[in-house]
C-alpha atoms as a PDB file:
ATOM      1  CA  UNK A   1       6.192   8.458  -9.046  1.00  0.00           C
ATOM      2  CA  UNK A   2       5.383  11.177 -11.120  1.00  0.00           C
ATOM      3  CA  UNK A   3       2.754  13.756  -9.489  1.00  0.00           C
ATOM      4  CA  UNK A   4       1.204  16.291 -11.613  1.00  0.00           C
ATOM      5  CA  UNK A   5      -0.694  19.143  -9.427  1.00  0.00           C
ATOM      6  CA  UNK A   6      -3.789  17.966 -11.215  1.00  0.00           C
ATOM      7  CA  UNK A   7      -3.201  14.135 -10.243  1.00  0.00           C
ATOM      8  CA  UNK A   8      -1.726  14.499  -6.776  1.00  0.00           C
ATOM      9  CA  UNK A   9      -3.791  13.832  -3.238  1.00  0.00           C
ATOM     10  CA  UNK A  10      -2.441  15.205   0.173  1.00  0.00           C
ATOM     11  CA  UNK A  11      -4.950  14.435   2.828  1.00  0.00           C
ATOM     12  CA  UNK A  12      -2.800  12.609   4.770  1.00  0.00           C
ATOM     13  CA  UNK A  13      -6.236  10.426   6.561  1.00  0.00           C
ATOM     14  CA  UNK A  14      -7.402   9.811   3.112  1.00  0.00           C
ATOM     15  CA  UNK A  15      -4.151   8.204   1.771  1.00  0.00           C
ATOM     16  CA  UNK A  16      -3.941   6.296   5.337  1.00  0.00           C
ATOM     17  CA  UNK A  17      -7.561   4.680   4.444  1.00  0.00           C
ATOM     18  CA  UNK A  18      -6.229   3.907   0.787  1.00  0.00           C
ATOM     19  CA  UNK A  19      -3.476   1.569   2.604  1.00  0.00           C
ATOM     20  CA  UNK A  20      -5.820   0.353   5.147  1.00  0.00           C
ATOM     21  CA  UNK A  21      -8.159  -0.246   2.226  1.00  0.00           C
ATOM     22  CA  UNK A  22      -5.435  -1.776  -0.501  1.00  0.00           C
ATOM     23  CA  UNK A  23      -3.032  -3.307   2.198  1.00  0.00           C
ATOM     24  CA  UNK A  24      -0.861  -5.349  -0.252  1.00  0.00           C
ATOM     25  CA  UNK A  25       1.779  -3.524  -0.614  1.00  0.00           C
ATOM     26  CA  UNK A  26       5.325  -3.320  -2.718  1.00  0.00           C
ATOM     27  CA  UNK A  27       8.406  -3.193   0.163  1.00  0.00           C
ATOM     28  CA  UNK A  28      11.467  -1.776  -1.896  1.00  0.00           C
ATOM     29  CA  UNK A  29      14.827  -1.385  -0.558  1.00  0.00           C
ATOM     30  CA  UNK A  30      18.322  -0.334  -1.691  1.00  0.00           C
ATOM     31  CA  UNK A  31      20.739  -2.193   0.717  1.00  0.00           C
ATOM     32  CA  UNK A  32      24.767  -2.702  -0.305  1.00  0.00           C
ATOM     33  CA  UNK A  33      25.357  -6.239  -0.213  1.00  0.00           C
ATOM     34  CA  UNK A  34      27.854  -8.225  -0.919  1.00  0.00           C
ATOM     35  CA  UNK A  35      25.697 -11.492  -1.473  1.00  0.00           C
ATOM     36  CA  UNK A  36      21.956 -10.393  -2.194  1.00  0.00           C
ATOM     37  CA  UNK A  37      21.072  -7.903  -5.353  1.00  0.00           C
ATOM     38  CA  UNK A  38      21.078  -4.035  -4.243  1.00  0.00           C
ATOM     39  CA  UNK A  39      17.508  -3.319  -5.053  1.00  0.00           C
ATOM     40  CA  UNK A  40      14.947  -5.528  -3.750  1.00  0.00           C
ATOM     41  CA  UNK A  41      11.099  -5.978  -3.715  1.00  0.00           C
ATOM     42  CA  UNK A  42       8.361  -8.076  -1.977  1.00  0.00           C
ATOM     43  CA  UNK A  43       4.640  -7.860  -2.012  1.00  0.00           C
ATOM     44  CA  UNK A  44       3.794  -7.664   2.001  1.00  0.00           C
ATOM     45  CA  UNK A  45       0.340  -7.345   3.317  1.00  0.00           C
ATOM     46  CA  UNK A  46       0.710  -4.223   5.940  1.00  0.00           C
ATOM     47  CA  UNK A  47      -1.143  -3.164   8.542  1.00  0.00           C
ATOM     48  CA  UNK A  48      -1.383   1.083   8.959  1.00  0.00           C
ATOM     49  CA  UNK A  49      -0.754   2.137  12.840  1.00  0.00           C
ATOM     50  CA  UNK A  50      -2.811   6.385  12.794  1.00  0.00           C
ATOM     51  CA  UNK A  51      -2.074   8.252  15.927  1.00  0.00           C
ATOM     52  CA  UNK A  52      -5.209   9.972  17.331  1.00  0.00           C
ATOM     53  CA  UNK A  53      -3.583  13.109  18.387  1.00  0.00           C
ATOM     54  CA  UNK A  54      -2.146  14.220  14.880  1.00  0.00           C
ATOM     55  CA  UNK A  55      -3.882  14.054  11.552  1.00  0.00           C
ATOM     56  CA  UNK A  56      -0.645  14.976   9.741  1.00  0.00           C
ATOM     57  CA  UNK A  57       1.725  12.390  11.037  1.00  0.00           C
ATOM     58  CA  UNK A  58       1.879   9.629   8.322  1.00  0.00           C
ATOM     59  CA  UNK A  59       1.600   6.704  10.678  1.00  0.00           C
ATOM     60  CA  UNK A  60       3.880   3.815  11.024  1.00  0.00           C
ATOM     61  CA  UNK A  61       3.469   0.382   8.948  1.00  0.00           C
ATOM     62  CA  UNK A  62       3.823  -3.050  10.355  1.00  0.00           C
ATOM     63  CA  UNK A  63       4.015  -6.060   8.291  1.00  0.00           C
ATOM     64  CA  UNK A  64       6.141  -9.618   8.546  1.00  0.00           C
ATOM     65  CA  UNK A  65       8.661 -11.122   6.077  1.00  0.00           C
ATOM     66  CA  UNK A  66       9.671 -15.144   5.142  1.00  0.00           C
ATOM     67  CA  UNK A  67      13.623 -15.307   6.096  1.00  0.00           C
ATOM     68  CA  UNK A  68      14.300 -17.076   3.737  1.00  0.00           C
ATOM     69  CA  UNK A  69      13.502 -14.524   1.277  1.00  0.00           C
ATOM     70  CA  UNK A  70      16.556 -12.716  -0.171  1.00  0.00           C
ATOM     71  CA  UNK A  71      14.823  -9.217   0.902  1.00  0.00           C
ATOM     72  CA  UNK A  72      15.103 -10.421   4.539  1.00  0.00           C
ATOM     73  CA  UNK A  73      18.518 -11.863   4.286  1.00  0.00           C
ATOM     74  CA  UNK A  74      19.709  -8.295   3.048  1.00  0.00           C
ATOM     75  CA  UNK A  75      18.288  -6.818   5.881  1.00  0.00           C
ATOM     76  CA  UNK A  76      18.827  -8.898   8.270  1.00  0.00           C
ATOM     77  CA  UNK A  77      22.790  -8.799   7.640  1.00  0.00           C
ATOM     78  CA  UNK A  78      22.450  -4.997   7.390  1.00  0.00           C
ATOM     79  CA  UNK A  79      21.241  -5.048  10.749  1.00  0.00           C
ATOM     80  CA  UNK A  80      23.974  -7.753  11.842  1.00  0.00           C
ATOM     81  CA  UNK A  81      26.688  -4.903  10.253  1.00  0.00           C
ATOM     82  CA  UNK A  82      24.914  -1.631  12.124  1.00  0.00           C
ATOM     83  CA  UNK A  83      24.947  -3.246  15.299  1.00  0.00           C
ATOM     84  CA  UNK A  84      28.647  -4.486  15.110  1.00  0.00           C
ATOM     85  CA  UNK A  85      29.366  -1.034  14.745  1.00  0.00           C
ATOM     86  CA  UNK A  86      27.719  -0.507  18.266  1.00  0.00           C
ATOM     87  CA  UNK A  87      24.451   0.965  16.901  1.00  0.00           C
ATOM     88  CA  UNK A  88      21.910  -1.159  19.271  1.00  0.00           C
ATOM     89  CA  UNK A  89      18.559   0.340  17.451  1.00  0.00           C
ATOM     90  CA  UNK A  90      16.726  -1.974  15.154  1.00  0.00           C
ATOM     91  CA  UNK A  91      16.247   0.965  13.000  1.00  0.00           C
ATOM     92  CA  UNK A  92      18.263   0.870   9.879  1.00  0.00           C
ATOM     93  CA  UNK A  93      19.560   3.895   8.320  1.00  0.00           C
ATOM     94  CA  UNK A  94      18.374   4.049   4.744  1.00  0.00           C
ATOM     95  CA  UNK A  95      15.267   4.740   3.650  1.00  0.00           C
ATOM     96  CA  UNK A  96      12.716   1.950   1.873  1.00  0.00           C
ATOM     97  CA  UNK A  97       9.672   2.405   0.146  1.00  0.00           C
ATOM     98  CA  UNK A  98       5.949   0.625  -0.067  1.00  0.00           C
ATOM     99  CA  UNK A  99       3.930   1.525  -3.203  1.00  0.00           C
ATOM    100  CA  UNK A 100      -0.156   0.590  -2.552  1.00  0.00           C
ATOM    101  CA  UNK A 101      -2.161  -0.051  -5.514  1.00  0.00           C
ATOM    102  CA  UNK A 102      -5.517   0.647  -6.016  1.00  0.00           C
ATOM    103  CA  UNK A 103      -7.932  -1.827  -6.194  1.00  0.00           C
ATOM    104  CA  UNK A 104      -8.950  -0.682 -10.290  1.00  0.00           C
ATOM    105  CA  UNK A 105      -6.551   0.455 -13.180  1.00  0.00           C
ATOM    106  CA  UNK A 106      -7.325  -0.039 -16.572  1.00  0.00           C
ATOM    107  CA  UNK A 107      -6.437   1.264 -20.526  1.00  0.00           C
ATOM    108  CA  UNK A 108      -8.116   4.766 -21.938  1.00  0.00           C
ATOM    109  CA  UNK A 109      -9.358   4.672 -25.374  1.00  0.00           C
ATOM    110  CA  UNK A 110      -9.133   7.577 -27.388  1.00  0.00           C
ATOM    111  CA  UNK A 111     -12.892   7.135 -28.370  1.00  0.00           C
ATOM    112  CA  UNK A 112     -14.198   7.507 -24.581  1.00  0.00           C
ATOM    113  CA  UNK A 113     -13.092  11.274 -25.011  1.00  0.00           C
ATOM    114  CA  UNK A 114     -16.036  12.484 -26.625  1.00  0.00           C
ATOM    115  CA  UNK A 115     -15.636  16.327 -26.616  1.00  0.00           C
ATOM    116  CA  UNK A 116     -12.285  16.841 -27.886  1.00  0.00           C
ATOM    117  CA  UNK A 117     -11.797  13.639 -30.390  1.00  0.00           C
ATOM    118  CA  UNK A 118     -14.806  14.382 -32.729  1.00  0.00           C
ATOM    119  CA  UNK A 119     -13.254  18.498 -32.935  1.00  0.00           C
ATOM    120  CA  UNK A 120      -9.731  18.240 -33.582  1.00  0.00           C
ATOM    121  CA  UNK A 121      -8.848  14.138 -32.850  1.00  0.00           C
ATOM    122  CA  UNK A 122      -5.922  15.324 -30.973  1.00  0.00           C
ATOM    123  CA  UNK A 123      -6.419  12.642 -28.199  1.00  0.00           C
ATOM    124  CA  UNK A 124      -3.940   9.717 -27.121  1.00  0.00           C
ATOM    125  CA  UNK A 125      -4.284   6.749 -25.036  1.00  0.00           C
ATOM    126  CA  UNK A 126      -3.199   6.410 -21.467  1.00  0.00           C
ATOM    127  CA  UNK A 127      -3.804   4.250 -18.234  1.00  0.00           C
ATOM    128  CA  UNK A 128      -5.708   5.156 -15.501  1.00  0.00           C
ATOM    129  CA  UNK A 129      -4.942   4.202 -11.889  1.00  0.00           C
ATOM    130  CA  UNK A 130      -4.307   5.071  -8.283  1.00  0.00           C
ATOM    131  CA  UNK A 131      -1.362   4.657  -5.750  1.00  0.00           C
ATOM    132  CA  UNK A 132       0.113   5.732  -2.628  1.00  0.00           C
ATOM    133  CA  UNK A 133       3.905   5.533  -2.346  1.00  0.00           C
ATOM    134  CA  UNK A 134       5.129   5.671   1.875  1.00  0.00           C
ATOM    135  CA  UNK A 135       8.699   6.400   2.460  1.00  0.00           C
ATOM    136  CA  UNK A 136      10.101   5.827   6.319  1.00  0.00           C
ATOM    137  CA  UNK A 137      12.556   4.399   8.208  1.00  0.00           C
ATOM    138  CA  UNK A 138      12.703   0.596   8.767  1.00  0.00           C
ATOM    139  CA  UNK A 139      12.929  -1.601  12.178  1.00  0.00           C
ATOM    140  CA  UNK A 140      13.608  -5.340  11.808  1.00  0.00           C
ATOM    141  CA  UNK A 141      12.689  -7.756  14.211  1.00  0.00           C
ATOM    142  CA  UNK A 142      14.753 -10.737  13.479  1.00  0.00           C
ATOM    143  CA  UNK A 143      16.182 -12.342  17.019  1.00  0.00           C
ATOM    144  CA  UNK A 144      13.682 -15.304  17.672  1.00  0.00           C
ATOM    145  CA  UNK A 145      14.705 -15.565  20.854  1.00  0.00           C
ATOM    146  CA  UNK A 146      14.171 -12.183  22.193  1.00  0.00           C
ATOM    147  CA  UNK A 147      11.176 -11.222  23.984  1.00  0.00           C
ATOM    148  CA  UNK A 148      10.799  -7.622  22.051  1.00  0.00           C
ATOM    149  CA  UNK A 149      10.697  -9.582  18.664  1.00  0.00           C
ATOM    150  CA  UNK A 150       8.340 -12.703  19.922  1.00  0.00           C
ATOM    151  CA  UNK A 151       5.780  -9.960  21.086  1.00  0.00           C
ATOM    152  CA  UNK A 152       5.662  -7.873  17.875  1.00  0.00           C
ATOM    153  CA  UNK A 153       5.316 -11.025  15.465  1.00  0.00           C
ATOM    154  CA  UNK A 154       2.758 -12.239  17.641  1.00  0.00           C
ATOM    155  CA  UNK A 155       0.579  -8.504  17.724  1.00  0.00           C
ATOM    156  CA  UNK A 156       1.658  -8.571  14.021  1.00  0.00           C
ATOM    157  CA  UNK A 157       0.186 -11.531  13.027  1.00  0.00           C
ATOM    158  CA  UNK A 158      -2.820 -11.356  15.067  1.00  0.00           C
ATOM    159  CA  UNK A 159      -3.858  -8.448  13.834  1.00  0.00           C
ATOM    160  CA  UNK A 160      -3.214  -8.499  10.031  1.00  0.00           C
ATOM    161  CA  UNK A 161      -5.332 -11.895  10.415  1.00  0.00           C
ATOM    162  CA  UNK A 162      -7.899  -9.940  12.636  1.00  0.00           C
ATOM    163  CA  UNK A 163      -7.657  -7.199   9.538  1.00  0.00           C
ATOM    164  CA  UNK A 164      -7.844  -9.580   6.884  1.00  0.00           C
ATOM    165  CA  UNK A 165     -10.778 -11.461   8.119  1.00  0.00           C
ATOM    166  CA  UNK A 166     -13.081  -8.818   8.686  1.00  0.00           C
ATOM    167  CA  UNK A 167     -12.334  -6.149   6.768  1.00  0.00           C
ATOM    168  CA  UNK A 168     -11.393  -8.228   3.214  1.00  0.00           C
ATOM    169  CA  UNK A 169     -13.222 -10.795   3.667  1.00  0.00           C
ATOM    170  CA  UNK A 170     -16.213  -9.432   5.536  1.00  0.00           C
ATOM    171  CA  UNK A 171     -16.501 -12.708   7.821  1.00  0.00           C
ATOM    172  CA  UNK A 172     -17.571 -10.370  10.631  1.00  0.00           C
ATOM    173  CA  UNK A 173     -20.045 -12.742  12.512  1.00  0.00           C
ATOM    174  CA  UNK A 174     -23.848 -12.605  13.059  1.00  0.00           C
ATOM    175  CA  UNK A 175     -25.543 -13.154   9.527  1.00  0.00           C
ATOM    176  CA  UNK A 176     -22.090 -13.434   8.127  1.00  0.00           C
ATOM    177  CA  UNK A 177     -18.822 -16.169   8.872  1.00  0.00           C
ATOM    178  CA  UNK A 178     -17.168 -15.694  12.043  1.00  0.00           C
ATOM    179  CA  UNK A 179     -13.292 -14.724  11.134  1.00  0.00           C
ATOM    180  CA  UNK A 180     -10.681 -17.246  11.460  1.00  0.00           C
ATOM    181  CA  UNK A 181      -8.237 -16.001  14.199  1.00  0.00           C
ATOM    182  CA  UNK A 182      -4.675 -16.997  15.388  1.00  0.00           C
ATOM    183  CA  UNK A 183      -5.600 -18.586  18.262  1.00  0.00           C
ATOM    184  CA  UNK A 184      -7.719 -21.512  16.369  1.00  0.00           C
ATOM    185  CA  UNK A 185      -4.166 -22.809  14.998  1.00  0.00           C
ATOM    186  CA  UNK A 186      -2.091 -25.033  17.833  1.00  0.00           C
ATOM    187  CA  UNK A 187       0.582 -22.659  19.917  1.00  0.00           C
ATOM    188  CA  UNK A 188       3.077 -24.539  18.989  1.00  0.00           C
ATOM    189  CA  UNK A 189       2.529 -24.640  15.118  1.00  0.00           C
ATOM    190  CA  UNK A 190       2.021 -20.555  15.619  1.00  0.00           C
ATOM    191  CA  UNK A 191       5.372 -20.597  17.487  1.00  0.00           C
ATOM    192  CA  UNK A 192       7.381 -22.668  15.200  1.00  0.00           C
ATOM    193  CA  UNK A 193       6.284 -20.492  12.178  1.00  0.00           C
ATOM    194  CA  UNK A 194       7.079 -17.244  13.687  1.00  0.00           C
ATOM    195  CA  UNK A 195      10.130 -18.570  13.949  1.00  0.00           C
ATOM    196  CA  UNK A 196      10.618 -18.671  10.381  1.00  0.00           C
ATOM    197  CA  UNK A 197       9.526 -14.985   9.754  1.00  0.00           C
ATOM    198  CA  UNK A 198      11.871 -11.526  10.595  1.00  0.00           C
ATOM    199  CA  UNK A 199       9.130  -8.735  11.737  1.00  0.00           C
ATOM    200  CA  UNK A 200       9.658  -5.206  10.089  1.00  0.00           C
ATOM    201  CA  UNK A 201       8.050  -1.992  11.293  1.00  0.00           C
ATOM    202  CA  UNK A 202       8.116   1.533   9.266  1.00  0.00           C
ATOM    203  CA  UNK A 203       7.824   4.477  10.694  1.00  0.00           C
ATOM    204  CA  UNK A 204       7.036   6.439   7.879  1.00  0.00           C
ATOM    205  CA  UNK A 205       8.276  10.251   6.960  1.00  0.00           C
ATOM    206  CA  UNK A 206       5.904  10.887   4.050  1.00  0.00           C
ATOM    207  CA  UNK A 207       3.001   9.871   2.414  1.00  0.00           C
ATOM    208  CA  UNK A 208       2.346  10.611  -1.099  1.00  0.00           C
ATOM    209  CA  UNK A 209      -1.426   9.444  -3.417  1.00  0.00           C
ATOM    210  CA  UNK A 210      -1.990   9.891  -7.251  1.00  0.00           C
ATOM    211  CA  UNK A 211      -5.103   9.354  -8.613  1.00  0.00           C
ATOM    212  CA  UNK A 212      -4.514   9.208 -12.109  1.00  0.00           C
ATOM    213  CA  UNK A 213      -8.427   9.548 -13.558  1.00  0.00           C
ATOM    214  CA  UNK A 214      -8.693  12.038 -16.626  1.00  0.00           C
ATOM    215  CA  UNK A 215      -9.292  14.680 -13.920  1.00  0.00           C
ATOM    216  CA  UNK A 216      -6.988  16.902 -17.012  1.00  0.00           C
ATOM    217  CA  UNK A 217      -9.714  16.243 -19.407  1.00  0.00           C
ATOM    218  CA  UNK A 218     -12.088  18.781 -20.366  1.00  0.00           C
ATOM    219  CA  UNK A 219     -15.837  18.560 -18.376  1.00  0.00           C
ATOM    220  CA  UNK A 220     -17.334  16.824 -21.223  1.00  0.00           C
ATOM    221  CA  UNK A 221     -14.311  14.185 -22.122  1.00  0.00           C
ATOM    222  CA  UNK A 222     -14.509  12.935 -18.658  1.00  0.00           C
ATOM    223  CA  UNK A 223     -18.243  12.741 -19.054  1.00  0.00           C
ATOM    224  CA  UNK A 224     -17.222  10.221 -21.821  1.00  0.00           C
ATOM    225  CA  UNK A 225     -15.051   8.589 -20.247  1.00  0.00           C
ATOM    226  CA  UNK A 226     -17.467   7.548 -17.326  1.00  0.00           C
ATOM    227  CA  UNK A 227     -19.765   6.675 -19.633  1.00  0.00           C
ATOM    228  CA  UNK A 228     -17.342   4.539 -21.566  1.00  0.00           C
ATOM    229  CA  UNK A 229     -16.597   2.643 -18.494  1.00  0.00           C
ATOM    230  CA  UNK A 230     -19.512   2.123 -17.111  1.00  0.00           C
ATOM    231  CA  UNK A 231     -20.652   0.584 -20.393  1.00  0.00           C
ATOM    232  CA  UNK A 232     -18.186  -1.997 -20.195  1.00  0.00           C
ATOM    233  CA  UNK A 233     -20.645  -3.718 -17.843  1.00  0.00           C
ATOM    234  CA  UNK A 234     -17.166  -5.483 -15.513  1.00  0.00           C
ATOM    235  CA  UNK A 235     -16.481  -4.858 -11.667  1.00  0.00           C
ATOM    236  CA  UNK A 236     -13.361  -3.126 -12.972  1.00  0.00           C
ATOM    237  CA  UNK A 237     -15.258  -0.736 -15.827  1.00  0.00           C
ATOM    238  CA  UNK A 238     -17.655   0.063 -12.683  1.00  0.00           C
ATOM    239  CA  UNK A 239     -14.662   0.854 -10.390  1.00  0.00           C
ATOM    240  CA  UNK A 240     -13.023   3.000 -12.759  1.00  0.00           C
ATOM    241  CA  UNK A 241     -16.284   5.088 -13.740  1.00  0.00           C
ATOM    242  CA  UNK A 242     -17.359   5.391 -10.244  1.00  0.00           C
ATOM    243  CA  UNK A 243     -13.652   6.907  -9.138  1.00  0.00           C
ATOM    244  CA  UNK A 244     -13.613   9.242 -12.346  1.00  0.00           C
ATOM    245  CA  UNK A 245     -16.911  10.464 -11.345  1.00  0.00           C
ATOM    246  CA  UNK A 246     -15.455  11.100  -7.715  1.00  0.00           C
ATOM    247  CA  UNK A 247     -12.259  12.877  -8.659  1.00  0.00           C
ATOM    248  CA  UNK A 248     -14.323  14.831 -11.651  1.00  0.00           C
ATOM    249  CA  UNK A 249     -16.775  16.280  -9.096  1.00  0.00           C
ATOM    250  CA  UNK A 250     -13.778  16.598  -6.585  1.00  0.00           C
ATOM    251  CA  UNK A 251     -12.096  19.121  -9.625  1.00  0.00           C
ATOM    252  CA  UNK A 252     -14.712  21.049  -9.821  1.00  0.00           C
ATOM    253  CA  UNK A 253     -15.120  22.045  -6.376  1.00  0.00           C
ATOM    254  CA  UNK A 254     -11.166  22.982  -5.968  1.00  0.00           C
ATOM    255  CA  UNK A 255     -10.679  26.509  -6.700  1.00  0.00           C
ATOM    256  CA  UNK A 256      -8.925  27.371  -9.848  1.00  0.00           C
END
C-alpha cells in the first residue's frame, strides 16, 4: 500500500480500534505449493488481542478458517512440511498479510474541489478510502484431536460470536436483543463443526493505516469536498464527509 506522509496514520491504539471496528479482514499469503496457487486470499472476520502493558506492540490476530478452503490446505501442508523437518512450532516461517477496510470509500468529483477548479481547473478525480494493512507471523491450529487446538477454536469462536453480537450488531441486552452465544447451539453440533475448521493466530510485527481523505487539498477544496458529500444525503456521503472533516481538522493541528 502506498503511504504518502500526508495520508499515513501511526498510532498504533488507533489502527488497533480500526480492526476491532472493521474486523473483516483480507488474509493473504505467499506459500510454495505444489498443488494450491502461490498467492492466496480469504475474507476472515478477526478478532484483535492489545496487551495492556505496551501501547506500541501491534497485538496479535485470531481468526478461524473452512479446511476445505484451498488457503487452509496450503497451509496446512506447509505446516505438515516444517514439522517433518523437526520444527515442532505451529508458527510458519513466512510472513502473511490482513488488509482492513474501512467501513466508507467512495469516487471524488472534480467539481467538489471548489477553490482550485473554478482558478486554474487543474483538478482530477480520485477515490477516497481508509485501510490498515497488519503483517506478522502465522500459527495454525489444524490437529482436531489435540487439546491445544480444541481450546483455541473453542475461545476463538466464542469470542468472535461474543464480538459480533454486541459490538456489530448492538444486541447487548436490556432495551436491546440479548446476543446469540455459542453455547445456545447443541455441543455436539459445535464440536462436529470445529472439526471442520483449522484455527490461525498472527502475531503481528507491524501495523500500518492510510486514510486517504483529500487531507492534500487546499483548506477550502476540502471544505468542498465535505460539503459535496454531505449533500449526497446517503449513509456513505455522511461517512465520507464526517471522516474528511476529522482528518481536515486533524491537518491542521499537526505542525508543518
Amino acid at each position: 500500500m502506498y503511504l504518502r506522509a500526508v495520508h499515513a496514520e501511526e498510532d498504533i491504539p488507533l489502527l488497533q480500534q480500526f480492526i476491532h471496528d472493521n474486523p473483516l479482514g483480507i488474509l493473504t499469503t505467499a506459500i510454495k505449493s505444489p498443488q494450491y496457487p502461490f498467492i492466496q486470499s480469504s475474507h476472515i472476520p478477526f478478532i484483535i488481542d492489545t496487551p495492556q502493558s505496551n501501547d506500541d506492540s501491534p497485538g496479535v490476530l485470531r481468526g478461524h478458517v473452512a479446511k476445505q478452503n484451498p488457503q487452509a490446505k496450503a497451509l496446512m501442508e506447509a505446516l505438515a512440511a516444517q514439522q517433518k523437518q523437526g520444527q515442532s512450532t505451529l508458527e510458519l516461517l513466512d510472513e502473511v498479510l490482513v488488509l482492513f477496510n474501512g467501513p466508507h470509500h467512495h469516487y471524488v468529483t472534480p467539481k467538489f474541489y471548489t477553490e482550485t477548479k473554478p482558478v486554474s481547473g487543474k483538478v482530477v478525480p480520485t477515490w477516497n478510502y481508509s485501510a490498515v494493512q497488519a503483517y506478522g507471523k502465522i500459527k495454525v491450529y489444524c490437529d482436531s484431536k489435540s487439546d491445544e487446538t480444541g481450546s483455541f477454536l473453542q475461545t476463538q469462536v466464542e469470542q468472535l460470536s461474543r464480538h459480533a453480537e454486541t459490538s456489530v450488531m448492538g444486541h447487548t441486552g436490556g432495551d436491546k436483543p440479548s446476543p446469540w452465544a455459542v453455547s445456545d447451539a447443541p455441543v455436539s453440533y459445535v464440536d462436529l463443526l470445529k472439526k471442520n475448521i483449522i484455527g490461525i493466530e498472527i502475531r503481528l510485527e507491524r501495523l500500518q493505516g492510510k486514510f486517504k481523505m483529500s487531507q492534500e487539498m487546499g483548506t477550502g477544496d476540502r471544505e468542498g469536498v465535505i460539503k459535496g458529500f454531505g449533500n449526497l444525503g446517503t449513509e456513505v456521503g455522511d461517512g465520507i464527509s464526517a471522516t474528511v472533516k476529522e482528518r481536515s481538522a486533524l491537518k491542521e493541528q499537526s505542525p508543518s
